[in-house]
N, C-alpha and C. Protein backbone atom coordinates (compact mmCIF):
# COMPACT_ATOMS: atom_id res chain seq x y z
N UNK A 1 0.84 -1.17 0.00
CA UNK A 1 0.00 0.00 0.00
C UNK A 1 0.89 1.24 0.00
N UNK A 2 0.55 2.23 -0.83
CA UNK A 2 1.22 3.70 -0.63
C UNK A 2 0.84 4.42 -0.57
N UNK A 3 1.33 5.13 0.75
CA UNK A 3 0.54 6.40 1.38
C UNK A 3 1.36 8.07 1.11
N UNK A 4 0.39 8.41 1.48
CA UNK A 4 1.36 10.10 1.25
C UNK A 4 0.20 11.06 0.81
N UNK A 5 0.51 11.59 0.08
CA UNK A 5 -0.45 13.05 0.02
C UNK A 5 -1.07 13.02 -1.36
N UNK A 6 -2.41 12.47 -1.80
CA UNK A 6 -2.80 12.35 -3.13
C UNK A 6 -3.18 13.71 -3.90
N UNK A 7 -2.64 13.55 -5.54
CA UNK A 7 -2.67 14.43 -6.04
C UNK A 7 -4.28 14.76 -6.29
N UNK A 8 -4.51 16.27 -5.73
CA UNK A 8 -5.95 17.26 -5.86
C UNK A 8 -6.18 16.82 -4.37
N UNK A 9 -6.14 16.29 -3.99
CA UNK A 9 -6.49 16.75 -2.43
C UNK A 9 -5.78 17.30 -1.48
N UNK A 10 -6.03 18.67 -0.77
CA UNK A 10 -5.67 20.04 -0.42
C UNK A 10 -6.73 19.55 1.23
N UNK A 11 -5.54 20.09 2.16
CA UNK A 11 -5.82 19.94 3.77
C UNK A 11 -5.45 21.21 4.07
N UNK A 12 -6.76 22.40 3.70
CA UNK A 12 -6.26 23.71 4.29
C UNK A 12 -6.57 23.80 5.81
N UNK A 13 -4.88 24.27 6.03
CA UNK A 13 -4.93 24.88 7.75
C UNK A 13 -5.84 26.17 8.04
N UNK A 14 -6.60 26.75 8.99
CA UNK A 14 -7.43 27.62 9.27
C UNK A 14 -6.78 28.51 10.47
N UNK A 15 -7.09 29.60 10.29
CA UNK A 15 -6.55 30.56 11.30
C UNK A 15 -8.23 30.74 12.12
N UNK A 16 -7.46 30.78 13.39
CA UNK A 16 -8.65 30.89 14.59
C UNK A 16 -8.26 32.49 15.41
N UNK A 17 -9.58 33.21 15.47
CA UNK A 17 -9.30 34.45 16.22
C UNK A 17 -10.28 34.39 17.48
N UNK A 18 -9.30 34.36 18.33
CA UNK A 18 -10.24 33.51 19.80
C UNK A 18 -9.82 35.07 20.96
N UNK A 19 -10.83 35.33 21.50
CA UNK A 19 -10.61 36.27 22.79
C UNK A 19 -11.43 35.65 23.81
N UNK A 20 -11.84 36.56 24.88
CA UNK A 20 -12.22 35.93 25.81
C UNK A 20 -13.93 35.91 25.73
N UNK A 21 -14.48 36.26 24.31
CA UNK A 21 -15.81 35.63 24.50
C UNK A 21 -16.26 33.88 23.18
N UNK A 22 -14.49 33.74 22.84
CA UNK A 22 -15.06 32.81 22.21
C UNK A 22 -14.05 32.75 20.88
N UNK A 23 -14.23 32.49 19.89
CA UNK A 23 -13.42 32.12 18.61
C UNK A 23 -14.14 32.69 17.41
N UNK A 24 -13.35 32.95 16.27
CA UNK A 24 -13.88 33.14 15.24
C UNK A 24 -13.08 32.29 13.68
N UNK A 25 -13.51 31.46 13.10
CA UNK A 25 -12.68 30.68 12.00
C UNK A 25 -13.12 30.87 10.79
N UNK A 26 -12.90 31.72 9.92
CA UNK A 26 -13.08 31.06 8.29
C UNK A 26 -12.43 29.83 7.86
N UNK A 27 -13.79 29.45 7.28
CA UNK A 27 -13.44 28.39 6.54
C UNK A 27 -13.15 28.01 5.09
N UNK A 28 -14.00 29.10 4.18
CA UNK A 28 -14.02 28.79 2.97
C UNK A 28 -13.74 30.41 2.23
N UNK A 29 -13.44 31.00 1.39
CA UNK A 29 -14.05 32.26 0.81
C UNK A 29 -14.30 31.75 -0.99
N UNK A 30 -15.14 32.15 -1.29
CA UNK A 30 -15.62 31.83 -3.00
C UNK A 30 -14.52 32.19 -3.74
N UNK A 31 -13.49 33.01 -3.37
CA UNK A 31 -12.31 33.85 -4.38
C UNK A 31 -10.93 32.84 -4.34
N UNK A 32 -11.14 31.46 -3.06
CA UNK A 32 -9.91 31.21 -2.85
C UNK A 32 -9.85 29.81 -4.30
N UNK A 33 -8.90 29.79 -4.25
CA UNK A 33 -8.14 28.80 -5.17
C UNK A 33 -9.00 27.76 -4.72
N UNK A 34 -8.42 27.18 -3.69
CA UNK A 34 -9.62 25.74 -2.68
C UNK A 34 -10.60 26.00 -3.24
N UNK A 35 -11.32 26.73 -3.54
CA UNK A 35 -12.82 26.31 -3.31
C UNK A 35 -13.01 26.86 -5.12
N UNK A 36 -12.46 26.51 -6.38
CA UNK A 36 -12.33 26.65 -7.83
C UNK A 36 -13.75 26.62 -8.28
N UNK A 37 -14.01 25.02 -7.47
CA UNK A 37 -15.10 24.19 -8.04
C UNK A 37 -16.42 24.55 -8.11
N UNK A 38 -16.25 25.72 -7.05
CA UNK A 38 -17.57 25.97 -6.64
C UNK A 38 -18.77 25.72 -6.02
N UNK A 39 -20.16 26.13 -5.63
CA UNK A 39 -20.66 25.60 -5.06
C UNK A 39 -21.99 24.83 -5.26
N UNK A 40 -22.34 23.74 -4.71
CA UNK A 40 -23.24 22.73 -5.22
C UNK A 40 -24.87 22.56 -3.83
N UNK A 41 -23.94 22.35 -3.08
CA UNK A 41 -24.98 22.18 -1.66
C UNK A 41 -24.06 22.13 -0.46
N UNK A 42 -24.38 22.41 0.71
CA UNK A 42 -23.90 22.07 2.10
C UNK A 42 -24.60 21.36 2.82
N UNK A 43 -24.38 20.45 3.61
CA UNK A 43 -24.84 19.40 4.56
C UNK A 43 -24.11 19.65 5.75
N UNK A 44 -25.34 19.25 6.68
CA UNK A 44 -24.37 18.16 7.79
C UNK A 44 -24.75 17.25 8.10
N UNK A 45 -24.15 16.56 9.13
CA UNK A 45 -24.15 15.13 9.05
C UNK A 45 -23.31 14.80 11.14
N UNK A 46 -24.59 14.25 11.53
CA UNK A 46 -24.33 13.73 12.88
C UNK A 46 -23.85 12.79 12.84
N UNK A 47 -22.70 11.70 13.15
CA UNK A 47 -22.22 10.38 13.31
C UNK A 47 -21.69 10.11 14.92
N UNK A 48 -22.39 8.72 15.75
CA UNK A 48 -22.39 8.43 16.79
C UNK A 48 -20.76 7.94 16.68
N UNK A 49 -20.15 7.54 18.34
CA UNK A 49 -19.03 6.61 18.37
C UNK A 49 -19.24 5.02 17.49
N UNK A 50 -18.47 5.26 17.19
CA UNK A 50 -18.00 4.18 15.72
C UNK A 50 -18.68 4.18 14.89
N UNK A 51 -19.33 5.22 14.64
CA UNK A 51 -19.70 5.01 12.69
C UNK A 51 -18.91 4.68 11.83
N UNK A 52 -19.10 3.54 10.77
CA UNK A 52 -17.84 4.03 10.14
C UNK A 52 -19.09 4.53 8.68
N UNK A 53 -18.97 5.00 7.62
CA UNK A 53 -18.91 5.49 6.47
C UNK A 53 -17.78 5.36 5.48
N UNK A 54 -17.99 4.37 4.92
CA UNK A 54 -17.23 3.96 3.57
C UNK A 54 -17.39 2.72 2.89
N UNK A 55 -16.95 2.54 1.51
CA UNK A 55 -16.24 3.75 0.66
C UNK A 55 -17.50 4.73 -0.40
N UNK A 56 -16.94 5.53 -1.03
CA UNK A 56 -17.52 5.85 -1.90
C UNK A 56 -16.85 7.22 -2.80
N UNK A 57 -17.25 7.14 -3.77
CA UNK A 57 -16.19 8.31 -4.63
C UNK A 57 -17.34 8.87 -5.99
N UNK A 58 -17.04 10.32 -6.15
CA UNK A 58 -17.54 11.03 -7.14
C UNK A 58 -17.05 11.24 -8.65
N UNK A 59 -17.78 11.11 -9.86
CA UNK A 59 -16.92 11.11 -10.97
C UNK A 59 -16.96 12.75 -11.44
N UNK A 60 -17.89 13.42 -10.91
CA UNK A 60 -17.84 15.39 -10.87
C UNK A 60 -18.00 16.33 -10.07
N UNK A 61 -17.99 15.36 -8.89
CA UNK A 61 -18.75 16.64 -7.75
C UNK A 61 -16.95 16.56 -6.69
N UNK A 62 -16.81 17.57 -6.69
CA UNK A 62 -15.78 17.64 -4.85
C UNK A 62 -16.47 18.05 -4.12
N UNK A 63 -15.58 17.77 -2.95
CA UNK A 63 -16.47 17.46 -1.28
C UNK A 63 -15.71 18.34 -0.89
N UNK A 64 -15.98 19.20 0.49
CA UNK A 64 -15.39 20.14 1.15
C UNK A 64 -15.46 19.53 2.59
N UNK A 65 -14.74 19.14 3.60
CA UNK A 65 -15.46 18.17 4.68
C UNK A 65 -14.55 19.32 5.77
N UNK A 66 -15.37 19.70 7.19
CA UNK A 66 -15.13 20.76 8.05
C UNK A 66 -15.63 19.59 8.91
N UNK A 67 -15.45 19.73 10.72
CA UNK A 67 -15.51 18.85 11.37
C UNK A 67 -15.52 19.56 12.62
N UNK A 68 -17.12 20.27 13.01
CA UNK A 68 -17.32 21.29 14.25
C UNK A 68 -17.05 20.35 15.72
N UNK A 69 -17.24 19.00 15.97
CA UNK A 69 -17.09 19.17 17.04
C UNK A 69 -17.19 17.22 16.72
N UNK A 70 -16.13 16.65 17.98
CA UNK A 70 -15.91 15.36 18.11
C UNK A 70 -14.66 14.81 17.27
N UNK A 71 -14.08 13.44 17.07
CA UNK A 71 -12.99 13.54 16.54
C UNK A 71 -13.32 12.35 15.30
N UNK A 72 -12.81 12.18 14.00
CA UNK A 72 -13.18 11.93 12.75
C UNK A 72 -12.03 11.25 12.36
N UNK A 73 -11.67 10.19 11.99
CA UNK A 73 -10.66 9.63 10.94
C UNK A 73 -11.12 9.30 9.60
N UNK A 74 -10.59 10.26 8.73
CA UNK A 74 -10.40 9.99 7.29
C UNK A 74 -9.97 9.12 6.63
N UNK A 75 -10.37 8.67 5.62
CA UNK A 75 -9.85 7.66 4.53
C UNK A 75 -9.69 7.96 3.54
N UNK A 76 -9.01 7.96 2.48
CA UNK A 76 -8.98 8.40 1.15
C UNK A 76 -8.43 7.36 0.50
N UNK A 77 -8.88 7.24 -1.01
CA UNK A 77 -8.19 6.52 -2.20
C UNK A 77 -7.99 6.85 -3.22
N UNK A 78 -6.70 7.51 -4.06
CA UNK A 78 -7.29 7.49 -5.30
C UNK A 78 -7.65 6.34 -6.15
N UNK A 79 -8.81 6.57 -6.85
CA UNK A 79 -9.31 5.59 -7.20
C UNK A 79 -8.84 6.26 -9.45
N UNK A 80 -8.63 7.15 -9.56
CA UNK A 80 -8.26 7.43 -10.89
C UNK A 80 -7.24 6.75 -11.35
N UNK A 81 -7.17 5.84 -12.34
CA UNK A 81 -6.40 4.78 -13.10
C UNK A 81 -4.81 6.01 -13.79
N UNK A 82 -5.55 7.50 -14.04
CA UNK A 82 -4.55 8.31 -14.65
C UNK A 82 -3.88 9.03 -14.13
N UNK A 83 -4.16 8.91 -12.26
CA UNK A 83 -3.55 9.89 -11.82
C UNK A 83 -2.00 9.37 -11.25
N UNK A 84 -1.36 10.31 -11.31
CA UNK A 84 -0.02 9.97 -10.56
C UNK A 84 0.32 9.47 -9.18
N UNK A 85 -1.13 9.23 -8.43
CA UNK A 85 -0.93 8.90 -6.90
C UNK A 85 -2.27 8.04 -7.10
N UNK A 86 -2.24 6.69 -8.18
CA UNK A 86 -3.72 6.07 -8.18
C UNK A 86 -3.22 5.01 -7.18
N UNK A 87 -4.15 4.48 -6.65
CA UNK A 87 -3.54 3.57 -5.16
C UNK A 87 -3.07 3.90 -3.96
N UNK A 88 -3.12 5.50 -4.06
CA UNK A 88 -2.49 5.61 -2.72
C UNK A 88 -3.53 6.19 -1.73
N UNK A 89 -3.13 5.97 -0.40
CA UNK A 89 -3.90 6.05 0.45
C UNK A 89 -3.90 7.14 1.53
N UNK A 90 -4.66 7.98 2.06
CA UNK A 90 -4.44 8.81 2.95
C UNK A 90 -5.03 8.63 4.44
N UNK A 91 -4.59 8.69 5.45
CA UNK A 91 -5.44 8.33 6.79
C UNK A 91 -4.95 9.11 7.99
N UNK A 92 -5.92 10.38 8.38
CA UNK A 92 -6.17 11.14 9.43
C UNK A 92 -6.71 11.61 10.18
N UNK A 93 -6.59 12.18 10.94
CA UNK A 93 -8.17 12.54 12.29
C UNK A 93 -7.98 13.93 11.93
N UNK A 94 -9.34 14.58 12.38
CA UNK A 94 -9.82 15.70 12.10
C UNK A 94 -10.76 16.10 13.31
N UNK A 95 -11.06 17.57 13.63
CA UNK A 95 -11.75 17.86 14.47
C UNK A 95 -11.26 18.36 16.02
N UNK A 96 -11.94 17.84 17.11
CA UNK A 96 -11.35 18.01 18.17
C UNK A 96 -10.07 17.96 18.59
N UNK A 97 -9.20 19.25 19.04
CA UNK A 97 -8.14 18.48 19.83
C UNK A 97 -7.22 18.60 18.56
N UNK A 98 -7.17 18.31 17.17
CA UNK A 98 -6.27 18.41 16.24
C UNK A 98 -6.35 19.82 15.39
N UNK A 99 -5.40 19.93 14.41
CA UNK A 99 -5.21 21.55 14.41
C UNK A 99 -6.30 21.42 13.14
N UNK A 100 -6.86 22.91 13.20
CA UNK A 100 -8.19 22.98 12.37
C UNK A 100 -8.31 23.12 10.52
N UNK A 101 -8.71 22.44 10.01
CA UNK A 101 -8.69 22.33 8.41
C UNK A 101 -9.81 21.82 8.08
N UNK A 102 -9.78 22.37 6.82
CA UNK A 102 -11.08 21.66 6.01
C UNK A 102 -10.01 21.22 4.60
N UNK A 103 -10.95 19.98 4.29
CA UNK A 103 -10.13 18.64 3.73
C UNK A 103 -11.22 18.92 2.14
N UNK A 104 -10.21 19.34 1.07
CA UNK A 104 -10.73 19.10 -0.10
C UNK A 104 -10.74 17.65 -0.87
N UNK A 105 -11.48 16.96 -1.34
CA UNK A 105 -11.58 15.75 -1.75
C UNK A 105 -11.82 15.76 -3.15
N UNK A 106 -11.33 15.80 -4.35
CA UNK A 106 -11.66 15.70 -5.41
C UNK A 106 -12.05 14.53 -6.29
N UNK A 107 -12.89 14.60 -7.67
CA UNK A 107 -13.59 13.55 -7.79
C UNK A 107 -12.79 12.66 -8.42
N UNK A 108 -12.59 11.02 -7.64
CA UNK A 108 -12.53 10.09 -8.43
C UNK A 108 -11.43 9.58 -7.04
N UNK A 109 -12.17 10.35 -6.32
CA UNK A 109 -10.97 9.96 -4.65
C UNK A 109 -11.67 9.25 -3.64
N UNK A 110 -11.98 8.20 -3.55
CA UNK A 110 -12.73 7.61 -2.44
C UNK A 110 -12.64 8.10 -1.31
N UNK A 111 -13.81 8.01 -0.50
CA UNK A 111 -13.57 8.79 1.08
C UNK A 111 -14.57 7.90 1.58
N UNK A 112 -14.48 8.12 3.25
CA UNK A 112 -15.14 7.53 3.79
C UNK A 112 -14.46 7.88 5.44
N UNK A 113 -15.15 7.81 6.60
CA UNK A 113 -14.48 8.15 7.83
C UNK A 113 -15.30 7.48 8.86
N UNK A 114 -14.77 7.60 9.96
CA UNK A 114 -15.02 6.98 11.20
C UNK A 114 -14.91 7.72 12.28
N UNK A 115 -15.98 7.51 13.02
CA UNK A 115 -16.49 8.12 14.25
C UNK A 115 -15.20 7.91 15.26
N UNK A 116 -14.19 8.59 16.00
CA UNK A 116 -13.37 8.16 16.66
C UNK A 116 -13.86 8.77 18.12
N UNK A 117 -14.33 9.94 18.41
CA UNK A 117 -14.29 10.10 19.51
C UNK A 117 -16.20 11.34 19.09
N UNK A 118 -17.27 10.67 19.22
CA UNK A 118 -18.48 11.35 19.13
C UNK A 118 -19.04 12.02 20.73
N UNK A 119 -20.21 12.70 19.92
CA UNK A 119 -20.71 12.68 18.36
C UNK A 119 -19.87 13.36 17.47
N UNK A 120 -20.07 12.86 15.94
CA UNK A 120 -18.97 14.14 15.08
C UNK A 120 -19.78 15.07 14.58
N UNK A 121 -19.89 15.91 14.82
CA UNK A 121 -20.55 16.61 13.74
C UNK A 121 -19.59 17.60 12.22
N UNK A 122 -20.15 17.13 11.45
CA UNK A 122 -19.22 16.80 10.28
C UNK A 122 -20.15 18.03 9.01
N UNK A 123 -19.46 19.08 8.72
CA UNK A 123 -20.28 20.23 7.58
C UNK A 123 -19.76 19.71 6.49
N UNK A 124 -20.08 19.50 5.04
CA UNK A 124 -19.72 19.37 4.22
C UNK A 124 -20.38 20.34 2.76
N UNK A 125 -19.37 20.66 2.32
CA UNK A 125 -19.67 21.09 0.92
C UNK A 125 -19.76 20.33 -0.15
N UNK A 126 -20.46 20.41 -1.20
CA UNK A 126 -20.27 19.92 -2.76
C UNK A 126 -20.30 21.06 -3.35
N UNK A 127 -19.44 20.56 -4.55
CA UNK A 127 -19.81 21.38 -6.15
C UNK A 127 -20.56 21.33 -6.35
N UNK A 128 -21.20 20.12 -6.24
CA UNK A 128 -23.14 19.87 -7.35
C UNK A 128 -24.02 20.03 -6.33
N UNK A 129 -25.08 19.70 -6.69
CA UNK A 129 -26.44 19.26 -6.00
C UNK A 129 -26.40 17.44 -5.39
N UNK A 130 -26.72 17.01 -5.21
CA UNK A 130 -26.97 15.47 -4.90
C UNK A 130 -27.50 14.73 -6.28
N UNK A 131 -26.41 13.70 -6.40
CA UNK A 131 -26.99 13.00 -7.78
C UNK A 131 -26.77 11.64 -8.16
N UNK A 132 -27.54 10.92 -7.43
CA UNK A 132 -27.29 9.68 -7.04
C UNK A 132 -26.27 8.70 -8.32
N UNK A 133 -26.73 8.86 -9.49
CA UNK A 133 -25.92 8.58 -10.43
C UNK A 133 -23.96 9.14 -10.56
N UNK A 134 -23.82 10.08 -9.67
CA UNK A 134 -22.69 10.44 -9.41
C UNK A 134 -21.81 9.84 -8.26
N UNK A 135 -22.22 9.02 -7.44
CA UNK A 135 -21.90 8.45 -6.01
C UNK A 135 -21.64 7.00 -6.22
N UNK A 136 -20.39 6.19 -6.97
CA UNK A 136 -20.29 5.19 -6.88
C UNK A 136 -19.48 4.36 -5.74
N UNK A 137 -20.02 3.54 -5.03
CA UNK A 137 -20.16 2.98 -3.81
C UNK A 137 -19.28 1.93 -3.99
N UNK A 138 -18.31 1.30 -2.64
CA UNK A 138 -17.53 0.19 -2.54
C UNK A 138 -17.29 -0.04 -1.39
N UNK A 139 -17.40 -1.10 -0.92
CA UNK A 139 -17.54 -1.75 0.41
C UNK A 139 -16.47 -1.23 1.23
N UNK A 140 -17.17 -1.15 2.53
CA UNK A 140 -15.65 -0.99 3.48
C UNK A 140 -14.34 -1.05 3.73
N UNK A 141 -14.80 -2.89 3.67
CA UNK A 141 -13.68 -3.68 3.82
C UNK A 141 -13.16 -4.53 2.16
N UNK A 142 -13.17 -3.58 0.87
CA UNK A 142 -12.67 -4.08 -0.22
C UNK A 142 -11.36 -4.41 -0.63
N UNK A 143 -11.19 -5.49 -1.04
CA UNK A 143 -9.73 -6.08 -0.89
C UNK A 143 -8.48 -5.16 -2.00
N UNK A 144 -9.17 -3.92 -2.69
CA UNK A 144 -8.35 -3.64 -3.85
C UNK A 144 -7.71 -1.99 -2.45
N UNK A 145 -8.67 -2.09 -1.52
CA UNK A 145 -8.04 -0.76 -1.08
C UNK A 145 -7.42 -1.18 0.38
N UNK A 146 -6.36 -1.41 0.74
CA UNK A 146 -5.58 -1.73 1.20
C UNK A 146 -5.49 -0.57 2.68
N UNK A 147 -6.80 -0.55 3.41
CA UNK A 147 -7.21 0.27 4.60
C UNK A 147 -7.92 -0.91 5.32
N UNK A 148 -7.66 -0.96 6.82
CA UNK A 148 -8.44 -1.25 7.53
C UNK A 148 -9.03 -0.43 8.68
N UNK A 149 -9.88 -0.23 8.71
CA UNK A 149 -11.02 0.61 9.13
C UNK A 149 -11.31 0.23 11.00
N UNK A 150 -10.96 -0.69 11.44
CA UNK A 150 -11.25 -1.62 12.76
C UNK A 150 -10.01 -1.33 13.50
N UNK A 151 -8.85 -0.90 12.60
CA UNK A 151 -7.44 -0.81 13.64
C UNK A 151 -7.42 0.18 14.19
N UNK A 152 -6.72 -0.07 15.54
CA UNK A 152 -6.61 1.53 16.07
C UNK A 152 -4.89 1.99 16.18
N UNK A 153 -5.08 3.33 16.21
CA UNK A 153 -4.03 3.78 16.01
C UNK A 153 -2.69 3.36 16.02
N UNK A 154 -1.54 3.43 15.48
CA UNK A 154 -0.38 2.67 15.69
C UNK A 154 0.16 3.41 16.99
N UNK A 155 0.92 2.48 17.85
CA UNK A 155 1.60 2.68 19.11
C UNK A 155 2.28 3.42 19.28
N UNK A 156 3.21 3.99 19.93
CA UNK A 156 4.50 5.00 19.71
C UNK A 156 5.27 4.67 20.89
């Protein structure tokens, strides 16, 4: 399996302006580079301790994934036969406690995540609208993507 940083997916760091009544974070602006694709719909999405969610990947829409509160491990694949990082794998936590980003996912990149420390509550962007014909689906535990989803963290 090879891991590292797949090409089109962008983990922007966020600046936080915090005083003593609280914080303030941008996340996105329409002018920035990150966000090219434009906009489609926003969601959110509640997930209990151990959800997992995966796999699944888009052939036109990118995902924008923000992570207000609880802690989240990511999965990624590229799943594009043409790209220069097809097979490789990405795997990180997001959210609580870790430093703050929103995770661009572009299409043809499998994703999928897991509830590590809930509830998560998880904002997400698209380019498109919802289009079920765009959302092709692959099991969790599929033998071509070389993630297991059940392990916990490596030791140190």
């Amino acid at each position: 399996m090879k891991s590292g940083i797949i090409e089109g997916v962008a983990v922007k760091g966020l600046t936080t302006h915090a005083d003593e009544r609280g914080f303030f974070r941008e996340l996105i602006r329409s002018e920035d580079d990150f966000f090219r694709e434009g906009f489609g719909q926003w969601s959110h999405s509640l997930m209990f301790d151990g959800v997992i969610k995966a796999w699944h990947f888009h052939r036109i829409q990118t995902d924008w994934w923000y992570v207000v509160s609880g802690v989240m491990r990511v999965g990624l694949c590229d799943m594009r036969l043409d790209s220069p990082t097809h097979g490789m794998t990405m795997d990180f936590l997001v959210g609580d406690l870790q430093v703050p980003v929103v995770v661009k996912i572009p299409p043809g990149v499998a994703h999928g995540c897991k509830t590590v420390q809930g509830p998560v509550q998880l904002l997400y962007m698209t380019s498109h609208t919802y289009n079920p014909d765009d959302e092709i689906r692959i099991a969790y535990d599929d033998p071509e993507i070389e993630f297991d989803w059940l392990k916990g963290p490596p030791i140190k």
